[in-house]
PDB file of N, CA and C in Angstrom:
ATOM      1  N   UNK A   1      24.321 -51.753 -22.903  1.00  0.00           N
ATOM      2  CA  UNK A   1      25.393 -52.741 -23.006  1.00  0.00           C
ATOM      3  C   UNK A   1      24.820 -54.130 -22.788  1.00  0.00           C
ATOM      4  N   UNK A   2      24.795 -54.777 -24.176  1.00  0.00           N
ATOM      5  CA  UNK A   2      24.348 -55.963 -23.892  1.00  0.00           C
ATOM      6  C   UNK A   2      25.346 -57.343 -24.221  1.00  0.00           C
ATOM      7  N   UNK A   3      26.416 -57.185 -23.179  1.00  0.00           N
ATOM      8  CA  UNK A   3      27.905 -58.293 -23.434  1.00  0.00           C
ATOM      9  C   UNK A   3      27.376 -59.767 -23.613  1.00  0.00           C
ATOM     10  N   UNK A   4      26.337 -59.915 -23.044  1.00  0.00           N
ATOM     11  CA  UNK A   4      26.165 -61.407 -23.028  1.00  0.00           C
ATOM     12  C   UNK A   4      25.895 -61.897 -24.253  1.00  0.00           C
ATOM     13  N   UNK A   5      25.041 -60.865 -25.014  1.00  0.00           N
ATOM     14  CA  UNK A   5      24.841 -61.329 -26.328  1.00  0.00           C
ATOM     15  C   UNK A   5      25.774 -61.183 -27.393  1.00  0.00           C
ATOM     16  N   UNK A   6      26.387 -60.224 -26.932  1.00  0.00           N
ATOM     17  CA  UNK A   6      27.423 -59.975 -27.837  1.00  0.00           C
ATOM     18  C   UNK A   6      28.429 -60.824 -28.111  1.00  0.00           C
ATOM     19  N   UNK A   7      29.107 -61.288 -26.712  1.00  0.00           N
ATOM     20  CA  UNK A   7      29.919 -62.339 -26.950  1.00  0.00           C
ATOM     21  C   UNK A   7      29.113 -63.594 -26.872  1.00  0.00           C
ATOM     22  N   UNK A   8      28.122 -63.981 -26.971  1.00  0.00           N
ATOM     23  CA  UNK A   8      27.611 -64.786 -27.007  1.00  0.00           C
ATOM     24  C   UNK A   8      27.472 -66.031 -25.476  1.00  0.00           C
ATOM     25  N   UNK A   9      27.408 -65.321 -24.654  1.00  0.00           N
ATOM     26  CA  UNK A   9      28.062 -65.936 -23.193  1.00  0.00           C
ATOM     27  C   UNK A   9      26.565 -66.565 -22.387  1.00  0.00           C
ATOM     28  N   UNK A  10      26.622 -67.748 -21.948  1.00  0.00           N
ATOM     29  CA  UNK A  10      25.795 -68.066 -21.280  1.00  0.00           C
ATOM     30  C   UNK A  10      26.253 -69.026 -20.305  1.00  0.00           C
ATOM     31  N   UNK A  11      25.246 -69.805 -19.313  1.00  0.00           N
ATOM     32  CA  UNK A  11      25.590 -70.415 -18.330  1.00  0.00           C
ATOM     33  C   UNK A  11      27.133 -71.299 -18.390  1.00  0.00           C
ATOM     34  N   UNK A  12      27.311 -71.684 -18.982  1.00  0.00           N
ATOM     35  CA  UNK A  12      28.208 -73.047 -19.881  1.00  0.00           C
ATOM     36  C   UNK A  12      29.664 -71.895 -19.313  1.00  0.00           C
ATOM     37  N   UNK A  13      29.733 -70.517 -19.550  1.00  0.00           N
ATOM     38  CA  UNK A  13      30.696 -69.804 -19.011  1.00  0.00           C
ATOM     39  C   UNK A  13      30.947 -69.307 -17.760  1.00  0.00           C
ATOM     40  N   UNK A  14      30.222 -69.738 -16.617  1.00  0.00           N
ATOM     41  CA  UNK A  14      29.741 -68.868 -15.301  1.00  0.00           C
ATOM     42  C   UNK A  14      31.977 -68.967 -15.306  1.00  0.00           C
ATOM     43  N   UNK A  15      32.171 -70.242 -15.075  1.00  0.00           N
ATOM     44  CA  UNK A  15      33.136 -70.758 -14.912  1.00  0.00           C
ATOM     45  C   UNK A  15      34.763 -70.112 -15.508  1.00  0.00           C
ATOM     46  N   UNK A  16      34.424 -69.636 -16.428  1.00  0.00           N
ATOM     47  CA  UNK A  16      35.632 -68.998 -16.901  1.00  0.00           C
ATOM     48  C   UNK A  16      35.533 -67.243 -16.780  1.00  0.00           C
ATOM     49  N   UNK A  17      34.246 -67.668 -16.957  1.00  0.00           N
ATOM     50  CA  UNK A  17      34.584 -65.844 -15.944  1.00  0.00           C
ATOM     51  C   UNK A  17      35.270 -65.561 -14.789  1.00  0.00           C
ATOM     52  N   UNK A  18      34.494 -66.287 -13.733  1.00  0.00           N
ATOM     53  CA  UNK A  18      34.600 -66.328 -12.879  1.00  0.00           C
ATOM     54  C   UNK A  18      36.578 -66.254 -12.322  1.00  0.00           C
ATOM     55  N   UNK A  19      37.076 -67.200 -13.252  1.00  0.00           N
ATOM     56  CA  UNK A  19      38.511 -67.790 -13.448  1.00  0.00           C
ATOM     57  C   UNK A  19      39.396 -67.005 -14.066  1.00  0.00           C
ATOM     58  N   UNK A  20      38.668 -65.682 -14.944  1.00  0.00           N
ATOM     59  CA  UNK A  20      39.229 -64.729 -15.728  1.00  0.00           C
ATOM     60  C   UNK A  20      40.458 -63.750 -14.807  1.00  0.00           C
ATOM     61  N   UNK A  21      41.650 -63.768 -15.565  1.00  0.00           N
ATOM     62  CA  UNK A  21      42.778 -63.269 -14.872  1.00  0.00           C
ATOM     63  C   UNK A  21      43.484 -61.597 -15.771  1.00  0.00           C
ATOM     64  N   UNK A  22      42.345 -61.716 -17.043  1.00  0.00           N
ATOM     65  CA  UNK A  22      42.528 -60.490 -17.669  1.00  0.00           C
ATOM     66  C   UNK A  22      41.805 -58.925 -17.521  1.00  0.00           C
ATOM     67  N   UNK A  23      42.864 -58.376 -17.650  1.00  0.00           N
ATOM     68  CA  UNK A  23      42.924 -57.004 -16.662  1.00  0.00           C
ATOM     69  C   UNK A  23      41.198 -56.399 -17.706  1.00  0.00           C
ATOM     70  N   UNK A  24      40.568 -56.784 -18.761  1.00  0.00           N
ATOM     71  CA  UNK A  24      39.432 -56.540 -19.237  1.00  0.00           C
ATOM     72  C   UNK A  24      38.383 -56.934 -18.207  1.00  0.00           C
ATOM     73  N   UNK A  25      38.580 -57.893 -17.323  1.00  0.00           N
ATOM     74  CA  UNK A  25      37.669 -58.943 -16.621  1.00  0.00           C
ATOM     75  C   UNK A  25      38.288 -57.990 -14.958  1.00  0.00           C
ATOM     76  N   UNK A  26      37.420 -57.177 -14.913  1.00  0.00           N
ATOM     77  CA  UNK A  26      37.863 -56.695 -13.301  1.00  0.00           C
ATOM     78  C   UNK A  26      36.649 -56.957 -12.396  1.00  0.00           C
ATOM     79  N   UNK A  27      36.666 -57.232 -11.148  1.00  0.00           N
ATOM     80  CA  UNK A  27      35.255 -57.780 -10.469  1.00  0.00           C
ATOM     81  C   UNK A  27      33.721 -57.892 -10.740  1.00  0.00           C
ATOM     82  N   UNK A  28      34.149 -56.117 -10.631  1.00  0.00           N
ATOM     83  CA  UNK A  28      32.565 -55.234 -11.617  1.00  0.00           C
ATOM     84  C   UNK A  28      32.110 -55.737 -12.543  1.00  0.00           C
ATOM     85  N   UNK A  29      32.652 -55.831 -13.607  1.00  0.00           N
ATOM     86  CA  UNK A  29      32.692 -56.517 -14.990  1.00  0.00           C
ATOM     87  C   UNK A  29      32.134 -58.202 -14.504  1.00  0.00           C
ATOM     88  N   UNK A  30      32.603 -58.602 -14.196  1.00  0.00           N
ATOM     89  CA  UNK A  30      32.343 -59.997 -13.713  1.00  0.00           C
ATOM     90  C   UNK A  30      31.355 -60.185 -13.042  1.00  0.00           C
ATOM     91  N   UNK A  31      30.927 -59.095 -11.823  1.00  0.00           N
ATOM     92  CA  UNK A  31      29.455 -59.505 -11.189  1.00  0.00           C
ATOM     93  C   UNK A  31      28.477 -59.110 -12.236  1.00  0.00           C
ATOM     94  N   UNK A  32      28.606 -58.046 -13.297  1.00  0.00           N
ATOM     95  CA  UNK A  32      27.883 -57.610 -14.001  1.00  0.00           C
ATOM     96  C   UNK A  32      27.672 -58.480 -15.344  1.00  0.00           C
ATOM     97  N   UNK A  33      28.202 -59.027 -15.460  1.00  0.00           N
ATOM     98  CA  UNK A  33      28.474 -60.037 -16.579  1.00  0.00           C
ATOM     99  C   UNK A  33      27.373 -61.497 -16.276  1.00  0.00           C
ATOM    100  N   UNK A  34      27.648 -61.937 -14.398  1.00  0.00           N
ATOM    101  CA  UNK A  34      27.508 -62.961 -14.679  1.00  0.00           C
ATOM    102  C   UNK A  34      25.623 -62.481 -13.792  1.00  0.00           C
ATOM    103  N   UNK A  35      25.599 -61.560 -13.319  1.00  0.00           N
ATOM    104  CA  UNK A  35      23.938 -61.044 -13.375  1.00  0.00           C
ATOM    105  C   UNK A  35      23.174 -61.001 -14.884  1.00  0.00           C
ATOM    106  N   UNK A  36      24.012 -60.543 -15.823  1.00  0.00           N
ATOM    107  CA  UNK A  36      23.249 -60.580 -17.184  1.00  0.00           C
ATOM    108  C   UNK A  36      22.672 -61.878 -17.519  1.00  0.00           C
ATOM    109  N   UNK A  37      23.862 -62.922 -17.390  1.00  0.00           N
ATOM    110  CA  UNK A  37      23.551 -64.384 -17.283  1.00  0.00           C
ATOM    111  C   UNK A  37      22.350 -64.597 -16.966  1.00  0.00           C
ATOM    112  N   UNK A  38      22.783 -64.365 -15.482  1.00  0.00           N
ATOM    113  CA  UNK A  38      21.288 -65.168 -15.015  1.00  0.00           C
ATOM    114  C   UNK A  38      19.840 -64.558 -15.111  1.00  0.00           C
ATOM    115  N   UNK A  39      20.026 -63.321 -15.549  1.00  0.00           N
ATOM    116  CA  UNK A  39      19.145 -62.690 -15.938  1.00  0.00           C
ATOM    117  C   UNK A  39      18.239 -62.787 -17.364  1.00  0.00           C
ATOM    118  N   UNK A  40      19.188 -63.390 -18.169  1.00  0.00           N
ATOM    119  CA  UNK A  40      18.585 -64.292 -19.395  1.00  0.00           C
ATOM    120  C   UNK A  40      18.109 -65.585 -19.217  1.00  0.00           C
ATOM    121  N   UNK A  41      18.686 -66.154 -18.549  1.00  0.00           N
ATOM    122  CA  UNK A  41      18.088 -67.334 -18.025  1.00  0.00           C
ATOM    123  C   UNK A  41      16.854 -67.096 -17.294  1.00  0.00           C
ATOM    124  N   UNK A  42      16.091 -66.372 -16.538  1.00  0.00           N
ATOM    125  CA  UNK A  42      14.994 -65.881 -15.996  1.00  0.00           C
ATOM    126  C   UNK A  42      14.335 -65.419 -16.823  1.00  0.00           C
ATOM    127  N   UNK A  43      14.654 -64.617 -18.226  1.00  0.00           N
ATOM    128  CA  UNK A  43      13.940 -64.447 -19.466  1.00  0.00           C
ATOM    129  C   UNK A  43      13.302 -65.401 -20.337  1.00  0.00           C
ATOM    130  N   UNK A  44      14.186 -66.416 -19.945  1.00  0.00           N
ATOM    131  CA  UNK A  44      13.970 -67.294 -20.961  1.00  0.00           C
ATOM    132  C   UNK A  44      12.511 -68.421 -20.138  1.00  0.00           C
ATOM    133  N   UNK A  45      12.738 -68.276 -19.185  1.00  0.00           N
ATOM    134  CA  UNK A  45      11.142 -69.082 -18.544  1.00  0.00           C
ATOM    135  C   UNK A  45      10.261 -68.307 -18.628  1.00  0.00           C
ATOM    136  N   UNK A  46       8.963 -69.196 -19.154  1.00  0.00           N
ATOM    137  CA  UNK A  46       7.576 -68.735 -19.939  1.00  0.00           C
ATOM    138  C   UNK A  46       7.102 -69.414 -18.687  1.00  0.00           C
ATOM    139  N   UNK A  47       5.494 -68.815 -18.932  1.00  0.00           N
ATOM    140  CA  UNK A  47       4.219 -69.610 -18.622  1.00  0.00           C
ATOM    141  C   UNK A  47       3.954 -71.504 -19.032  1.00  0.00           C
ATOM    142  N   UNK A  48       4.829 -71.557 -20.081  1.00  0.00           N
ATOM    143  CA  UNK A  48       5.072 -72.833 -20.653  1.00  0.00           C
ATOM    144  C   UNK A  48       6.145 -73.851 -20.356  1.00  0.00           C
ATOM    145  N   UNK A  49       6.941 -73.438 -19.660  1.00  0.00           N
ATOM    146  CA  UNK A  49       8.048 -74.020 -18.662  1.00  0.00           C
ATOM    147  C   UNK A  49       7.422 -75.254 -17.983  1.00  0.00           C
ATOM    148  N   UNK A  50       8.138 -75.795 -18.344  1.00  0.00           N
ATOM    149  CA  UNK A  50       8.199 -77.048 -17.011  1.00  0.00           C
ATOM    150  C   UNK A  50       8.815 -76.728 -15.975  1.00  0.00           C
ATOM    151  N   UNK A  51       8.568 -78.006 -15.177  1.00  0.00           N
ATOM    152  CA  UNK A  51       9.028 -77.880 -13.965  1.00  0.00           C
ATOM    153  C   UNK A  51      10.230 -78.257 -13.692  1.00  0.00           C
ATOM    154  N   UNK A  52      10.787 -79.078 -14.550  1.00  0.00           N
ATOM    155  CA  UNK A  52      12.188 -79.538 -15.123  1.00  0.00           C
ATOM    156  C   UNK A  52      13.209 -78.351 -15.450  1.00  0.00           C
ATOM    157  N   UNK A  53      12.313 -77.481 -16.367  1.00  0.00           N
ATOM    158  CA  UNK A  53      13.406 -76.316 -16.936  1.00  0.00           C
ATOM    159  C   UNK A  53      12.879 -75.196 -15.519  1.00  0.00           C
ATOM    160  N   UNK A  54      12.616 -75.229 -15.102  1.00  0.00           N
ATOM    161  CA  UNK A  54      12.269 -74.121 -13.833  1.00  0.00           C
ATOM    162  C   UNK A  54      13.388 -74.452 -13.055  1.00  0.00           C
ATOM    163  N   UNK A  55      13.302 -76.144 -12.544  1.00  0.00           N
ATOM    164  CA  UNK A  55      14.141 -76.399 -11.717  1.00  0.00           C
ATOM    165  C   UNK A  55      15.513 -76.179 -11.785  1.00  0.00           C
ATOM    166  N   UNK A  56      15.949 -76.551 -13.420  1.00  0.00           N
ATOM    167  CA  UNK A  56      17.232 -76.177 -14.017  1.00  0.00           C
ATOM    168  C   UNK A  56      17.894 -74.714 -13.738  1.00  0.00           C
ATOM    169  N   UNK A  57      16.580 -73.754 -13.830  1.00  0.00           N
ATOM    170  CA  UNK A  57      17.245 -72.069 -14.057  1.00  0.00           C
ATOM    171  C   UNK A  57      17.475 -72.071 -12.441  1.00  0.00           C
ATOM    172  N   UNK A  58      16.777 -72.695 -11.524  1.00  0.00           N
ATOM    173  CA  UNK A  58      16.463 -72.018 -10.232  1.00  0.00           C
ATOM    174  C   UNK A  58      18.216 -72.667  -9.569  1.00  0.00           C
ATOM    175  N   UNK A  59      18.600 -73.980  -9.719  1.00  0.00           N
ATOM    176  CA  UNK A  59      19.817 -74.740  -9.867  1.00  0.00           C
ATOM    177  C   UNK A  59      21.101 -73.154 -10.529  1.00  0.00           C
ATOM    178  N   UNK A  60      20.738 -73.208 -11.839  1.00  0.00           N
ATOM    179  CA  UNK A  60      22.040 -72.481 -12.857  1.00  0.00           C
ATOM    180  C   UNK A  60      21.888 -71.206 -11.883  1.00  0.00           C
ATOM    181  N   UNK A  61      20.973 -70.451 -11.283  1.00  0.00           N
ATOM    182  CA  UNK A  61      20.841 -68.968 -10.487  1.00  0.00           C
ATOM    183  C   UNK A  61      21.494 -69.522  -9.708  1.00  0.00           C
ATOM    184  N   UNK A  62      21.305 -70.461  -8.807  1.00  0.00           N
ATOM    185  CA  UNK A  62      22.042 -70.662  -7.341  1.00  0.00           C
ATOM    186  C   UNK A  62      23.193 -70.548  -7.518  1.00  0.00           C
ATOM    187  N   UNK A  63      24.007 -71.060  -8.735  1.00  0.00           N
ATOM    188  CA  UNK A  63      25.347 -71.629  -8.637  1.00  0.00           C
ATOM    189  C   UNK A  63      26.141 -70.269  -9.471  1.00  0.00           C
ATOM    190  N   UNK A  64      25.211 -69.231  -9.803  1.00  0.00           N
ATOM    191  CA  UNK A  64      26.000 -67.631 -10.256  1.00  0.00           C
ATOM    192  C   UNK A  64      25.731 -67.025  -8.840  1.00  0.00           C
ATOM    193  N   UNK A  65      24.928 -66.993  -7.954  1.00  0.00           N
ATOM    194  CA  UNK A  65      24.926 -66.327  -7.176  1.00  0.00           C
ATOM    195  C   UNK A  65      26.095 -66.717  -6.223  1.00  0.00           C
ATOM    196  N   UNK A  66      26.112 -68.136  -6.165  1.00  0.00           N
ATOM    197  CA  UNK A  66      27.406 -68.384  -5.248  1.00  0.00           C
ATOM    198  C   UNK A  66      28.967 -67.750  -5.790  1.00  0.00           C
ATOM    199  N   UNK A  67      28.700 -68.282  -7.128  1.00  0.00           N
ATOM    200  CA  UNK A  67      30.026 -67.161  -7.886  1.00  0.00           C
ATOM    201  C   UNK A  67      30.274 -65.578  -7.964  1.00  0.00           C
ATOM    202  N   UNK A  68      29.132 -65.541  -7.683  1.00  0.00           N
ATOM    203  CA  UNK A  68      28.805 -63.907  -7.272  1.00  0.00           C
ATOM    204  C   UNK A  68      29.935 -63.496  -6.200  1.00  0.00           C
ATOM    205  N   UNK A  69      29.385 -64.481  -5.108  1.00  0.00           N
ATOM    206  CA  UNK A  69      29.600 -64.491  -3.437  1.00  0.00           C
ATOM    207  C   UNK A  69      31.231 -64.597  -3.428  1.00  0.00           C
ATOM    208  N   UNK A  70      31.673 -65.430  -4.308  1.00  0.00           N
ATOM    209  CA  UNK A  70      33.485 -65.886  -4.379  1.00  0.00           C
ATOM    210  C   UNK A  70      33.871 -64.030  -4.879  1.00  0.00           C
ATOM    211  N   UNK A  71      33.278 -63.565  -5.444  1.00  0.00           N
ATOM    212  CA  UNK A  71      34.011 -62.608  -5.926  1.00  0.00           C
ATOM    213  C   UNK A  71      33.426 -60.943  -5.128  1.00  0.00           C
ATOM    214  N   UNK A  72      32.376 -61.228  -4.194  1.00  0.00           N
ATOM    215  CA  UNK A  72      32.082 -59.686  -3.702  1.00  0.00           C
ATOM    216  C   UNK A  72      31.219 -61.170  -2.404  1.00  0.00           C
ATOM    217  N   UNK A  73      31.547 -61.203  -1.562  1.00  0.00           N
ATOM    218  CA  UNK A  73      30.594 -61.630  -0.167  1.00  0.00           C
ATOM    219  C   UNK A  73      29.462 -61.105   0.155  1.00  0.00           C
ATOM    220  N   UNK A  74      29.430 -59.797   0.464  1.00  0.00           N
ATOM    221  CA  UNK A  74      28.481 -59.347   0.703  1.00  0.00           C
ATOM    222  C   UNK A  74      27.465 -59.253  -0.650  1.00  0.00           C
ATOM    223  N   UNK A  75      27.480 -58.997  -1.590  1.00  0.00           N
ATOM    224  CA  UNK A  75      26.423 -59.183  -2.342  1.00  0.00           C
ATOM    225  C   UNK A  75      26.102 -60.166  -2.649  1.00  0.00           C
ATOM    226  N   UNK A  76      26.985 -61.482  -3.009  1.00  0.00           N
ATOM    227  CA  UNK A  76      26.310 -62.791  -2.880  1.00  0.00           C
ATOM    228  C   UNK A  76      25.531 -63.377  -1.754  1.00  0.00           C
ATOM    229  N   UNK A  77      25.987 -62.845  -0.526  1.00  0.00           N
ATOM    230  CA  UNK A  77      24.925 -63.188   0.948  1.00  0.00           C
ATOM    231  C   UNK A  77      23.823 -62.772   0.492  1.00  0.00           C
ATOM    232  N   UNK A  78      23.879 -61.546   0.223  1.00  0.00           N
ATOM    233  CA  UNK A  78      22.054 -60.774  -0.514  1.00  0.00           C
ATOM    234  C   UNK A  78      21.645 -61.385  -1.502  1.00  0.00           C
ATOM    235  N   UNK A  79      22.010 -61.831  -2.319  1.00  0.00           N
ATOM    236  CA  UNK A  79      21.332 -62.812  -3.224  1.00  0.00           C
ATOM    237  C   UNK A  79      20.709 -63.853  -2.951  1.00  0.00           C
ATOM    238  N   UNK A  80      21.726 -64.743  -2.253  1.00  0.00           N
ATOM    239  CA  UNK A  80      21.212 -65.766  -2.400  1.00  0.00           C
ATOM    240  C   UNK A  80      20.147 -65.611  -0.902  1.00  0.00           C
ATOM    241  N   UNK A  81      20.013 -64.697  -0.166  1.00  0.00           N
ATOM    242  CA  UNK A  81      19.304 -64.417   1.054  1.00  0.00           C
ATOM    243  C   UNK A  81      17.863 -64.193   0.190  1.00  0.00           C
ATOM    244  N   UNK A  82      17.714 -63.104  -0.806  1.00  0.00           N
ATOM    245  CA  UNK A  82      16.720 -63.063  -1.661  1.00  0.00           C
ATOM    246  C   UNK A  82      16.279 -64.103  -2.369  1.00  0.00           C
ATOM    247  N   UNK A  83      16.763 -64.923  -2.655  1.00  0.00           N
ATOM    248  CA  UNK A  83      16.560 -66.278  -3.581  1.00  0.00           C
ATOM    249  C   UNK A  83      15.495 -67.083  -2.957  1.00  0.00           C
TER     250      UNK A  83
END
């Protein structure tokens, strides 16, 4: 299952997921959704990255993991504890 690509969803959405009130969009779905996120975003930094776009993904991770945290606490504490 690869939703992110499918619907075409990236950082630009952490926000309306997150905000999603449809019974398709249930927590699970949502932490799992917005891990895919940031998990492409971590794909997407090369050996060729700047330090600019490093800084950017390491920024866009912080701010899913905190959305993480709004929607399950305890696994966002572990995240961003791992981070």
């Amino acid at each position: 299952m690869n939703i992110v690509n499918e619907l075409e969803l990236g950082f630009k959405d952490v926000d309306s997921i997150y905000e999603s009130t449809s019974h398709k969009w249930d927590d699970k779905k949502k932490v799992d959704v917005l891990l895919e996120i940031g998990a492409v975003i971590e794909a997407n930094l090369g050996i060729d990255s700047t330090a600019t776009e490093r800084n950017e993904a390491k920024k866009q991770q912080r701010y899913i993991y905190r959305t993480i945290k709004k929607i399950d606490p305890s696994l966002g504490d572990l995240l961003m504890r791992l981070f």
